[in-house]
C-alpha atoms as a PDB file:
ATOM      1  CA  UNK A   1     -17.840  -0.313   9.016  1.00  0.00           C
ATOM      2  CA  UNK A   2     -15.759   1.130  11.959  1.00  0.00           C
ATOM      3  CA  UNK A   3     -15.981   4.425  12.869  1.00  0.00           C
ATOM      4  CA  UNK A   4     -12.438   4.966  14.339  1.00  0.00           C
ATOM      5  CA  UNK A   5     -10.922   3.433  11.041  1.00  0.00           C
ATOM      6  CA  UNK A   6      -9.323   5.930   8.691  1.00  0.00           C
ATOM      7  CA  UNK A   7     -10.956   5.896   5.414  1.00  0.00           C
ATOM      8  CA  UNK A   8      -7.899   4.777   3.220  1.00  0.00           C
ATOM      9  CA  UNK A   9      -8.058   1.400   5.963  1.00  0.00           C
ATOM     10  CA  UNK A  10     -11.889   0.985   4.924  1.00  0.00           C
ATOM     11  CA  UNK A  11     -11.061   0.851   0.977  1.00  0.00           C
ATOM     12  CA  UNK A  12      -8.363  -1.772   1.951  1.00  0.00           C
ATOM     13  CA  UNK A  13     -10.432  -4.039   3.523  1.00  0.00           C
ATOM     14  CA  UNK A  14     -12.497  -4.244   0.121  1.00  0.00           C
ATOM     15  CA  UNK A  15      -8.886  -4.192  -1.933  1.00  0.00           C
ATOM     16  CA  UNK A  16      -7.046  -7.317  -0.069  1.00  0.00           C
ATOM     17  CA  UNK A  17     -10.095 -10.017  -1.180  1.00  0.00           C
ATOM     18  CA  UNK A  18      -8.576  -9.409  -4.402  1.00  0.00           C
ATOM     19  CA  UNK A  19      -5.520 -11.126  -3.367  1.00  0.00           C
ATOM     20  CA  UNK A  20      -1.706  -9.909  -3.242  1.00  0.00           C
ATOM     21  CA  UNK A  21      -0.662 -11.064  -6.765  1.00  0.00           C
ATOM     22  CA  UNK A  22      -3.483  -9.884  -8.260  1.00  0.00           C
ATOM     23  CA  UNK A  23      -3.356  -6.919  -6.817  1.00  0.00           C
ATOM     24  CA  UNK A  24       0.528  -6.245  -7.915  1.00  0.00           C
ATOM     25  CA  UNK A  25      -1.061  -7.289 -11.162  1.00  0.00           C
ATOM     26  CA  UNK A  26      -3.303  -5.061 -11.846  1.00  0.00           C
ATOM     27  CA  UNK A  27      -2.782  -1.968  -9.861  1.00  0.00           C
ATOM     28  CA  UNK A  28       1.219  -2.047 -10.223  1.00  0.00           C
ATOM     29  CA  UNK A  29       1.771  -3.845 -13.043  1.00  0.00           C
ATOM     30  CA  UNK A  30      -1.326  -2.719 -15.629  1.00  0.00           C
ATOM     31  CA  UNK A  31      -2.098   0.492 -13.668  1.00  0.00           C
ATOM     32  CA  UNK A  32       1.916   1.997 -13.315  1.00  0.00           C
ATOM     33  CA  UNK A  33       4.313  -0.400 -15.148  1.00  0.00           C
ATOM     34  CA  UNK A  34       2.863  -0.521 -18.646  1.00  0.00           C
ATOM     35  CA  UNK A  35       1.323   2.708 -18.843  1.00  0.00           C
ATOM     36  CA  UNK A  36       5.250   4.480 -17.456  1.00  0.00           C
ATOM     37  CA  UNK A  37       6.971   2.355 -19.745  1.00  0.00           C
ATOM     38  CA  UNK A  38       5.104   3.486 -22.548  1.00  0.00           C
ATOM     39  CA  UNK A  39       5.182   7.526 -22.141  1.00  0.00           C
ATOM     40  CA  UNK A  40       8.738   7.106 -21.003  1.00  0.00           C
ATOM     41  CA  UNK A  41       9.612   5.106 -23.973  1.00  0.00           C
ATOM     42  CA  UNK A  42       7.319   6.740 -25.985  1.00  0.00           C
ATOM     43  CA  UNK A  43       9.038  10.115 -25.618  1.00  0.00           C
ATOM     44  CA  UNK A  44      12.449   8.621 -26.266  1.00  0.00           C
ATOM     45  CA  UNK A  45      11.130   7.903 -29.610  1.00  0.00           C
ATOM     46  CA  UNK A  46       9.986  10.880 -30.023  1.00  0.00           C
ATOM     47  CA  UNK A  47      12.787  12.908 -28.374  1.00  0.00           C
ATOM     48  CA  UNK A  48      15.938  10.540 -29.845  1.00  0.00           C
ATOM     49  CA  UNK A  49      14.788   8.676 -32.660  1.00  0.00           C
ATOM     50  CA  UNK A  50      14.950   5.552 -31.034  1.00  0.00           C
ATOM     51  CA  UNK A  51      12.806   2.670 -32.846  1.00  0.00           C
ATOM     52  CA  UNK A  52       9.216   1.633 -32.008  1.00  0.00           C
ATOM     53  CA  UNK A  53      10.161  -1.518 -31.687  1.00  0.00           C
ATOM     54  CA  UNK A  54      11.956  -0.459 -28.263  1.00  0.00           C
ATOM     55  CA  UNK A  55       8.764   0.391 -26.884  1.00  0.00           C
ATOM     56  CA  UNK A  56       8.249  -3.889 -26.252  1.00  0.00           C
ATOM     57  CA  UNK A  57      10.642  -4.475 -23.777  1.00  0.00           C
ATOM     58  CA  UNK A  58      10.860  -1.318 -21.914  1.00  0.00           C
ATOM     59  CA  UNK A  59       6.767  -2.465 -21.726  1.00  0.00           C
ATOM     60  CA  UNK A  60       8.072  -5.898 -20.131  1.00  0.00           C
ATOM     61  CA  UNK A  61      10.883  -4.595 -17.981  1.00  0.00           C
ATOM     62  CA  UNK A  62       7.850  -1.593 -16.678  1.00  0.00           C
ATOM     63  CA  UNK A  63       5.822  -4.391 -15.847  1.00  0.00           C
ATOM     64  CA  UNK A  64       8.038  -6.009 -14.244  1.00  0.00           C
ATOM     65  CA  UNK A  65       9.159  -3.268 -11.786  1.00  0.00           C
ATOM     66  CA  UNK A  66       5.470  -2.478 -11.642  1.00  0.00           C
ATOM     67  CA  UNK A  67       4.644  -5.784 -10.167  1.00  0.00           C
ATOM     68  CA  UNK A  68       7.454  -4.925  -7.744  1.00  0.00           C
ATOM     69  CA  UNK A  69       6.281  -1.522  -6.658  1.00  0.00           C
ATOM     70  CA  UNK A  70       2.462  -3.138  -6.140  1.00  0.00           C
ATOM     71  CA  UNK A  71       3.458  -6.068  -4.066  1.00  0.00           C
ATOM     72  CA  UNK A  72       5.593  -3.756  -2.070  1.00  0.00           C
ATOM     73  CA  UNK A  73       2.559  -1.593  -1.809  1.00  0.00           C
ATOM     74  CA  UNK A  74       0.745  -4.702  -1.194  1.00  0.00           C
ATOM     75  CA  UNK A  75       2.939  -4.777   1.518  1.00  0.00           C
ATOM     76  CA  UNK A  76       2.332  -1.319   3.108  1.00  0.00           C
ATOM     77  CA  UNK A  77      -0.911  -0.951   2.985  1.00  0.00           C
ATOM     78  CA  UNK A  78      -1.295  -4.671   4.474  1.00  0.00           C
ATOM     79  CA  UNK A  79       1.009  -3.604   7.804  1.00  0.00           C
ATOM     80  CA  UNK A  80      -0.881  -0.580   8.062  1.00  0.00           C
ATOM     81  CA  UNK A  81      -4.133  -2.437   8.211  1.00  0.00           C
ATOM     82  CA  UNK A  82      -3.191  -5.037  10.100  1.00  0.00           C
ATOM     83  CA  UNK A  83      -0.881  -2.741  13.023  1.00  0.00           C
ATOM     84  CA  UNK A  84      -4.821  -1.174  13.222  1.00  0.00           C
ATOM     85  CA  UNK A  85      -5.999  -4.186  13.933  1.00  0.00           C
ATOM     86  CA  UNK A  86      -4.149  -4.984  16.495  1.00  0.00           C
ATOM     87  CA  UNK A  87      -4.429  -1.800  18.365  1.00  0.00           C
ATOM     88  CA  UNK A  88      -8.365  -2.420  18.177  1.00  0.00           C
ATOM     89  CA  UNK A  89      -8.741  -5.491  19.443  1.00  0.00           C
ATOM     90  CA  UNK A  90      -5.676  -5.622  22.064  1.00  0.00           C
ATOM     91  CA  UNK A  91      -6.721  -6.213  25.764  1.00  0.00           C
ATOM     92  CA  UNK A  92      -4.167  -4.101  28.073  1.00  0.00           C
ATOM     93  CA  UNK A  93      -2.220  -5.984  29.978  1.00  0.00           C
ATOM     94  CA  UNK A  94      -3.137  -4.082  32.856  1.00  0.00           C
ATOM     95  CA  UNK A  95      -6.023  -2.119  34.552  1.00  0.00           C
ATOM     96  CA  UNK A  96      -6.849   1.114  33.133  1.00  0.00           C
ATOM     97  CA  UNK A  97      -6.323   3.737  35.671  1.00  0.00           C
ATOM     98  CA  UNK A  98      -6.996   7.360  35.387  1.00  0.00           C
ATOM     99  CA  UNK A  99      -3.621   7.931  34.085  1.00  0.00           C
ATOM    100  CA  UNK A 100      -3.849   6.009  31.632  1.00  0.00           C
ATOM    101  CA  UNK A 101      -4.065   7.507  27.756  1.00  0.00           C
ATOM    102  CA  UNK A 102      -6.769   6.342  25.785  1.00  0.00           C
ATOM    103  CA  UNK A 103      -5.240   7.443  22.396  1.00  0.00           C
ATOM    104  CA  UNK A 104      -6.311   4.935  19.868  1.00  0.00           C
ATOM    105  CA  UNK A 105      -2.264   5.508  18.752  1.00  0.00           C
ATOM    106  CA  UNK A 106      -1.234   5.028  22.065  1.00  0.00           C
ATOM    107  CA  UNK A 107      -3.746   2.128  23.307  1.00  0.00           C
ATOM    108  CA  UNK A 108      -2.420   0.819  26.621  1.00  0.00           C
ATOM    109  CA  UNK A 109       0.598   2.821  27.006  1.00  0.00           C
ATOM    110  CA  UNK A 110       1.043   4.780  30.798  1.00  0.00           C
ATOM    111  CA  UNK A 111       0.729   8.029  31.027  1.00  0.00           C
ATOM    112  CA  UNK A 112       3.992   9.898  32.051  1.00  0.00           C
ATOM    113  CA  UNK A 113       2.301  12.212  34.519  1.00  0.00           C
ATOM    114  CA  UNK A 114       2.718   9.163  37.053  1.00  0.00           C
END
């Protein structure tokens, strides 16, 4: 565990072994999709008499954009992590000087006071 690394960055390294599909599965799909599709639908049941057997497909089609919203959070989380990365383990091109910030967001920039 790395000290420097925020904590949200920590619970991703444990989340990506699960894999990006399964991942968009579960936490998009099963954790958003289906259970947004079926309040939503739900309550236009309730609200506008629609029939129950509506509440099928808007479950697909929520699933569906569910898997879409986790990969793409998939996605996020896995350029955030990996942009960290980077910054951590990048050797500076050059020497570092005494005006040079040592900001882990701004690792191996130059300083403007120079």
């Amino acid at each position: 565990m790395h000290s420097d690394m925020p904590e949200s960055l920590h619970q991703w390294e444990a989340t990506r072994r699960m894999g990006r599909y399964k991942y968009a599965a579960l936490h998009g799909s099963l954790g958003w999709g289906v259970p947004m599709g079926t309040l939503i639908t739900g309550f236009m049941i309730w609200r506008n008499g629609y029939s129950s057997l509506h509440l099928v497909p808007a479950a697909v089609v929520w699933a569906a954009a569910g898997f879409v919203v986790g990969l793409i959070k998939w996605m996020d989380m896995e350029e955030r992590y990996l942009k960290f990365q980077a910054g951590r383990f990048s050797i500076p091109s050059r020497p570092m000087g005494p005006t040079t910030i040592r900001s882990p967001l701004m690792r191996g920039k130059r300083s403007a006071l120079r």
